[in-house]
N, C-alpha and C. Protein backbone atom coordinates (compact mmCIF):
# COMPACT_ATOMS: atom_id res chain seq x y z
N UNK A 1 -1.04 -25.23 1.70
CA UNK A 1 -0.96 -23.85 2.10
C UNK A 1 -2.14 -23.10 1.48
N UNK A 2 -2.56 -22.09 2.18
CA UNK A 2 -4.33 -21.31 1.76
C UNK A 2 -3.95 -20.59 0.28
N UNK A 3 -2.72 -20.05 0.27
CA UNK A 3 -2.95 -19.82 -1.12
C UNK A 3 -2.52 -20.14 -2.15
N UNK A 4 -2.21 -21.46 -1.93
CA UNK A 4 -1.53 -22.27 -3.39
C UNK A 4 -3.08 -22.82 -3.89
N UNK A 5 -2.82 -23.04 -5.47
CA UNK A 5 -4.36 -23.29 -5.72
C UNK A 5 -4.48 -25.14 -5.71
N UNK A 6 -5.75 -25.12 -5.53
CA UNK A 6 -5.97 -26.67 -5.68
C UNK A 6 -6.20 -26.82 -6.48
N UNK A 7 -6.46 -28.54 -6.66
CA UNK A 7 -6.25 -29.29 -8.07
C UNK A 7 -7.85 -28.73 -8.67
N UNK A 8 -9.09 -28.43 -7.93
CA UNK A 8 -9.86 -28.09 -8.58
C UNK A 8 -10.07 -26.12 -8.89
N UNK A 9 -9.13 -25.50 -8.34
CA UNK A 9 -8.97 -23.90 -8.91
C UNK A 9 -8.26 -24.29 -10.39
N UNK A 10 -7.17 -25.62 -10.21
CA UNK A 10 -6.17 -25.63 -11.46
C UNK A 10 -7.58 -25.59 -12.75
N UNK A 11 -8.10 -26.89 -12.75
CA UNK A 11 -8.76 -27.35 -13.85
C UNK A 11 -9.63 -26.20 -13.90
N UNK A 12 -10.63 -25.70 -13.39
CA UNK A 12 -11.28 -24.35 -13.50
C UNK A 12 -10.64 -23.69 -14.38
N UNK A 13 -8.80 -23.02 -13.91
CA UNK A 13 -8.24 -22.12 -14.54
C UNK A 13 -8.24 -22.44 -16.28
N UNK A 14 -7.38 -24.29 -16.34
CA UNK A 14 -7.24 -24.51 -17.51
C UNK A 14 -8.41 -24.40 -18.22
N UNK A 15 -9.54 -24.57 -17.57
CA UNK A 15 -10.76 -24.31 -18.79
C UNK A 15 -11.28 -23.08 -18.99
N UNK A 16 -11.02 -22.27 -18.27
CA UNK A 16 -11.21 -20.91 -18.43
C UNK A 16 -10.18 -19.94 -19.37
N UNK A 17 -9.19 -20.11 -19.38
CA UNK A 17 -7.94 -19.62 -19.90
C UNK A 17 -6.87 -20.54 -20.58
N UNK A 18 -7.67 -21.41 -21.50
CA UNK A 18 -7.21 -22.03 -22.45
C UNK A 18 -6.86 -21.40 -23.79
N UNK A 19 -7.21 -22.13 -24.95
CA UNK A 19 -6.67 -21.70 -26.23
C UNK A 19 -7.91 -20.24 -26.81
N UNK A 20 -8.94 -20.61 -26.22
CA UNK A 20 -9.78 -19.92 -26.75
C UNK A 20 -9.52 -18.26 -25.94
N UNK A 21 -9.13 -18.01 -24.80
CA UNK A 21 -8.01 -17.47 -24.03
C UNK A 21 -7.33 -16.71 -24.68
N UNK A 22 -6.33 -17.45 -24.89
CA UNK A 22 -5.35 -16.82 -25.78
C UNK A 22 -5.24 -16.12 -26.93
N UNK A 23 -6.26 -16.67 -27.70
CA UNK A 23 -6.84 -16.38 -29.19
C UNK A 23 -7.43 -14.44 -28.78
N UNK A 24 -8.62 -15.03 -27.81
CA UNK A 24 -9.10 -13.52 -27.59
C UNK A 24 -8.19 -12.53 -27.05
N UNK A 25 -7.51 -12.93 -26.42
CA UNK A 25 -6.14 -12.06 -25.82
C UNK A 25 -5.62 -11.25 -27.00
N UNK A 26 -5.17 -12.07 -27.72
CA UNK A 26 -3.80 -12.04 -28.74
C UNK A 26 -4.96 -10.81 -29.38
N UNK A 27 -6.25 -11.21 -30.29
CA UNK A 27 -7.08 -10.20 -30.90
C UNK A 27 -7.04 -8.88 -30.36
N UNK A 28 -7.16 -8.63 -29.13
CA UNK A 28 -7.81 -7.70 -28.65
C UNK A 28 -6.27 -7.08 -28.40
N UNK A 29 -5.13 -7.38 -28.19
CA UNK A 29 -4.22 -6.42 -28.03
C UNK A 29 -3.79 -5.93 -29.57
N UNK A 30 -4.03 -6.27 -30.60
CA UNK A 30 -4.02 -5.99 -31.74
C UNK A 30 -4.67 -5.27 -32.04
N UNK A 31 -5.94 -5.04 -32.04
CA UNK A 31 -7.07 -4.39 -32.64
C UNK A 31 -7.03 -2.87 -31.39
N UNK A 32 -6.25 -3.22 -30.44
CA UNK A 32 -5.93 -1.67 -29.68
C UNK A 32 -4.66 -1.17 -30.06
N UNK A 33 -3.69 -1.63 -30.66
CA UNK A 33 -2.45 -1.28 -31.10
C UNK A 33 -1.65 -1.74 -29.78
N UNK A 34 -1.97 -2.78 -29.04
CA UNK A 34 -1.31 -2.50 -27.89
C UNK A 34 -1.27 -1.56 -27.37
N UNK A 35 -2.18 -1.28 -26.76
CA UNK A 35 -2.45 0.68 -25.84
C UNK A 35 -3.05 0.26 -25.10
N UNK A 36 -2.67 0.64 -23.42
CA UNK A 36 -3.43 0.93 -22.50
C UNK A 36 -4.76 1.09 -22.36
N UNK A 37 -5.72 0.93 -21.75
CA UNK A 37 -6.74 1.10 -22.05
C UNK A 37 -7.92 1.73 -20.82
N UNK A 38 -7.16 1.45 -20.00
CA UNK A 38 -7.29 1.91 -18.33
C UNK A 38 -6.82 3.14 -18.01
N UNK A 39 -5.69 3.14 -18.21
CA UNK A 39 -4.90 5.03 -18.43
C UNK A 39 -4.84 5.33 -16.84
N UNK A 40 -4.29 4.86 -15.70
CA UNK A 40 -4.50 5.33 -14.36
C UNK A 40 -3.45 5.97 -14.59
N UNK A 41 -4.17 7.62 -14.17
CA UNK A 41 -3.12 8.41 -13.65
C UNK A 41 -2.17 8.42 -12.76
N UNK A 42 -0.89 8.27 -13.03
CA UNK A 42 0.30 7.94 -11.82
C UNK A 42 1.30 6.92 -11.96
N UNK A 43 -0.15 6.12 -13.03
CA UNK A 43 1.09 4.64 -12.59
C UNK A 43 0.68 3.70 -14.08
N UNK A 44 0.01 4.36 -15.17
CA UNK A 44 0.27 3.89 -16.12
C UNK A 44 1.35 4.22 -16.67
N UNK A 45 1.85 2.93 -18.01
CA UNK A 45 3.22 2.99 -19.03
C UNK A 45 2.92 3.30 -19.99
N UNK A 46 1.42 2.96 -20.46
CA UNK A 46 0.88 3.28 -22.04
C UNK A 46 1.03 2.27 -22.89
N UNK A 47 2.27 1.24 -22.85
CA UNK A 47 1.70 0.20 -23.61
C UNK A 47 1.21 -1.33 -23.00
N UNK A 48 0.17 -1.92 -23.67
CA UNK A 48 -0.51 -2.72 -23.02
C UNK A 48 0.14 -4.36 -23.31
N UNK A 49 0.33 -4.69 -22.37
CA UNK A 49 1.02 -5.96 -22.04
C UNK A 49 0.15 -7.02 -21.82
N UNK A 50 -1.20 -6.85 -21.14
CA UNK A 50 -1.91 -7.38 -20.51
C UNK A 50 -3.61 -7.47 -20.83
N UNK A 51 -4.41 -8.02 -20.86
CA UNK A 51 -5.86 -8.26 -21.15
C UNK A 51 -6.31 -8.39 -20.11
N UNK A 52 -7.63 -7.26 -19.58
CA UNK A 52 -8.37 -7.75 -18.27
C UNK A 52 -10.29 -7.91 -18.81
N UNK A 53 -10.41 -8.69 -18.08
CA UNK A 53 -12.41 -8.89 -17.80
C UNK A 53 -12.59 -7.68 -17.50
N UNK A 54 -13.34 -6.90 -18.23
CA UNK A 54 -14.28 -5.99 -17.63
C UNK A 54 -15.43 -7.04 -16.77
N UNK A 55 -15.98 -7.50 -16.88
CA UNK A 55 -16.63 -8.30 -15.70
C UNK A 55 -15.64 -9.43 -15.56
N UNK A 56 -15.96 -9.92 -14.22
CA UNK A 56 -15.24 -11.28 -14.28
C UNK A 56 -15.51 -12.23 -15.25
N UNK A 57 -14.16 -13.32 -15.11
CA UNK A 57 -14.05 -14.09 -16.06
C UNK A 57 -14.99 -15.45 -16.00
N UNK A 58 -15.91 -15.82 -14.86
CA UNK A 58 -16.76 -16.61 -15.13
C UNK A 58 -18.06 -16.03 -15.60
N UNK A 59 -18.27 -14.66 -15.61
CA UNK A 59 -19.72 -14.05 -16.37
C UNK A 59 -19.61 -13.62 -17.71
N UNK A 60 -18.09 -14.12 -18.23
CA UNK A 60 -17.92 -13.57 -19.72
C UNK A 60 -17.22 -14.60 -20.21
N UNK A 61 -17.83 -15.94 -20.07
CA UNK A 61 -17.30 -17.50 -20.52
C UNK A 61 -16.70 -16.67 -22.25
N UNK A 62 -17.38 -16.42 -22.56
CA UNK A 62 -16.70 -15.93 -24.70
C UNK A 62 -15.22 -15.17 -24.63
N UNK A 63 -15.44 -14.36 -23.38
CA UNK A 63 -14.16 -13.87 -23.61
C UNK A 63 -14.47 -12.33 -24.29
N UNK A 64 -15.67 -11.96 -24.10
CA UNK A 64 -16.25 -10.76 -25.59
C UNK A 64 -16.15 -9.31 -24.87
N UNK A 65 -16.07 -9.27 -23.48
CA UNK A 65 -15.95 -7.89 -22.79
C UNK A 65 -14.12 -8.07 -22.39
N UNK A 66 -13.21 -6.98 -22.91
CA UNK A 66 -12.20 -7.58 -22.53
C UNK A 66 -11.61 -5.68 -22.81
N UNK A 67 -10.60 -5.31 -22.36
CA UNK A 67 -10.29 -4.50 -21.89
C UNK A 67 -8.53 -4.69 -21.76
N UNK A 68 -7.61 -3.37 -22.79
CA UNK A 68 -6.14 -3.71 -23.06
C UNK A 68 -5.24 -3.23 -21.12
N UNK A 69 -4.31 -3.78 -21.02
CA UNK A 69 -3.79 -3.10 -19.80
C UNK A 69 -2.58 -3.32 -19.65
N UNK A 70 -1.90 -2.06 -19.18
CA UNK A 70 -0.02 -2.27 -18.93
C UNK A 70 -0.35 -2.58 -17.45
N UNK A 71 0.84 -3.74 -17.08
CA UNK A 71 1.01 -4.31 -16.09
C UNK A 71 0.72 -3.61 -14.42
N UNK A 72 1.48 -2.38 -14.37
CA UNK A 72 0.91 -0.92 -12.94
C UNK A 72 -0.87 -1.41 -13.15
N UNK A 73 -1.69 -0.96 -14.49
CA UNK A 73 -3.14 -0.84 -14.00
C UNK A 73 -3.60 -1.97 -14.24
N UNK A 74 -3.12 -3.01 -14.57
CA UNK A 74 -3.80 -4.51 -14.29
C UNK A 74 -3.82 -4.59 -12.94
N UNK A 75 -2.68 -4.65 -12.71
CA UNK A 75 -2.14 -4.94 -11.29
C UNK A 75 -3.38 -4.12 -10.40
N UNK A 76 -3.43 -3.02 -10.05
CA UNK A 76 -4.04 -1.70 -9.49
C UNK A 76 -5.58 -2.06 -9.83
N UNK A 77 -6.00 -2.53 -10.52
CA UNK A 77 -7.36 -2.94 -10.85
C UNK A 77 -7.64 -3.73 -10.33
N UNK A 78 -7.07 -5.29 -10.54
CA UNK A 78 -7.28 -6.42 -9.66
C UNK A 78 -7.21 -6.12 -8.44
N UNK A 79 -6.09 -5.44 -7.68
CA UNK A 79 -6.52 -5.70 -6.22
C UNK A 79 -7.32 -4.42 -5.46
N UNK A 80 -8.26 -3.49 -6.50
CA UNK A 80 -8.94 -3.32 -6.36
C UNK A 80 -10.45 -3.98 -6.18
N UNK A 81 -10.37 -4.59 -7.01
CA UNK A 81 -11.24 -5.95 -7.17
C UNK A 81 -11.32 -6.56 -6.28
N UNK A 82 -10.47 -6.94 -5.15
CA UNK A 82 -10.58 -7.77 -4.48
C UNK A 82 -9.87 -9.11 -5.01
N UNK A 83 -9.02 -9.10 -6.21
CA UNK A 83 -8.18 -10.46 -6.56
C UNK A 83 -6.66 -9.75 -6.20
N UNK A 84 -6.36 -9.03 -5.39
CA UNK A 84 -5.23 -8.80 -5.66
C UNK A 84 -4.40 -9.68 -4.20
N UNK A 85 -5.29 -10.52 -3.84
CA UNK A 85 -4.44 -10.65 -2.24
C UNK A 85 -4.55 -12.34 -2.75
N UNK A 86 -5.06 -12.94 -3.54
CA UNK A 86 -5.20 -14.61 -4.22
C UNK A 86 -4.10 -15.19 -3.58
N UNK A 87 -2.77 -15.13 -4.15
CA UNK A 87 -2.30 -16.23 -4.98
C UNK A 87 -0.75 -15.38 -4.54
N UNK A 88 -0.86 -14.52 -3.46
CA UNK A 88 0.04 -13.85 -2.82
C UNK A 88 0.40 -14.88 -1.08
N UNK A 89 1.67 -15.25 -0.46
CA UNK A 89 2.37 -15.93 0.69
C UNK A 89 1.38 -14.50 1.60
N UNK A 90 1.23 -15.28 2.91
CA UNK A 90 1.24 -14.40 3.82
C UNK A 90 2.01 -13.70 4.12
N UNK A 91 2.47 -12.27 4.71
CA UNK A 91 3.34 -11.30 5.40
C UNK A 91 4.19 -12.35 6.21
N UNK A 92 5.62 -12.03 6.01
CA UNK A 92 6.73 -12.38 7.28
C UNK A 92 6.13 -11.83 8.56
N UNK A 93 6.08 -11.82 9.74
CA UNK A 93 6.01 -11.33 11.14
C UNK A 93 6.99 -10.57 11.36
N UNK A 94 6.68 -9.08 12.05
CA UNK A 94 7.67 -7.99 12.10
C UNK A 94 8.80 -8.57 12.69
N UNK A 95 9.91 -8.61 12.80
CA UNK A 95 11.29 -8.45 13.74
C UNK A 95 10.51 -8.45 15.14
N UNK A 96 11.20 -9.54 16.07
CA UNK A 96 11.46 -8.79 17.04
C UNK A 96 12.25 -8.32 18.18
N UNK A 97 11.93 -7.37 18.91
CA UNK A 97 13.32 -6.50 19.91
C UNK A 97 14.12 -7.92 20.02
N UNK A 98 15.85 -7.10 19.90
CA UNK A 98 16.77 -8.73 20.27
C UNK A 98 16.74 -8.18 21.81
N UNK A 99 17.18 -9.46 22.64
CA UNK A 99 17.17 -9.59 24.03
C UNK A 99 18.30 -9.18 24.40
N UNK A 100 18.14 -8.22 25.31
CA UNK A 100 19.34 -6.90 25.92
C UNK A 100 19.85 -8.17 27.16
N UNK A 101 20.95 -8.62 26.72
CA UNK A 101 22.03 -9.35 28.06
C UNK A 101 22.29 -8.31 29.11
C-alpha cells in the first residue's frame, strides 16, 4: 500500500532517529522546561511534548537545530511542510445515494 513505509524508508528512519535521536530530544525538552516553542495562536497547549527539525531531518544529520512543540503545532507545522499527508490511509469514498425501489 503507497503509504505504508518500505523496508528501505524503515532503515533510513532507524538511522536517522536512533539513540543519538533520542538523547537530543530528551536535552532539548529539558533545557526549554518543556515549553512550547512554536506558540500557534489557536491551537497551542503550551507544554511541549514533542521535538521538531527546524530544517529537515536529513540537512541536520547532529540533530543541533531542533525546536520544543505541543502536539496541535507539531502536527500544524508538519503538514504545513508538506509531511503531513505521509504515513496517513487514503480518504473512504463519499456514501452513495441508496437506490429508490
Amino acid at each position: 500500500m503507497p503509504w505504508q513505509k518500505t523496508r528501505e524508508d524503515r532503515r533510513r528512519d532507524s538511522q536517522r532517529y536512533g539513540a543519538a535521536w533520542r538523547r537530543a530530544r530528551d536535552a532539548h525538552l529539558r533545557k526549554v522546561n518543556w515549553r512550547c516553542e512554536i506558540r500557534l495562536e489557536g491551537v497551542c497547549t503550551g507544554g511541549a511534548t514533542e521535538v521538531d527539525h527546524i530544517e529537515q531531518a536529513e540537512n541536520d544529520p547532529g540533530h543541533k537545530r531542533l525546536r520544543a512543540a505541543c502536539g496541535p503545532c507539531h502536527k500544524r507545522i508538519t503538514a504545513q511542510q508538506g509531511g503531513g499527508y505521509r504515513n496517513k490511509p487514503p480518504r473512504d469514498p463519499p456514501p452513495r445515494p441508496g437506490t429508490a425501489w
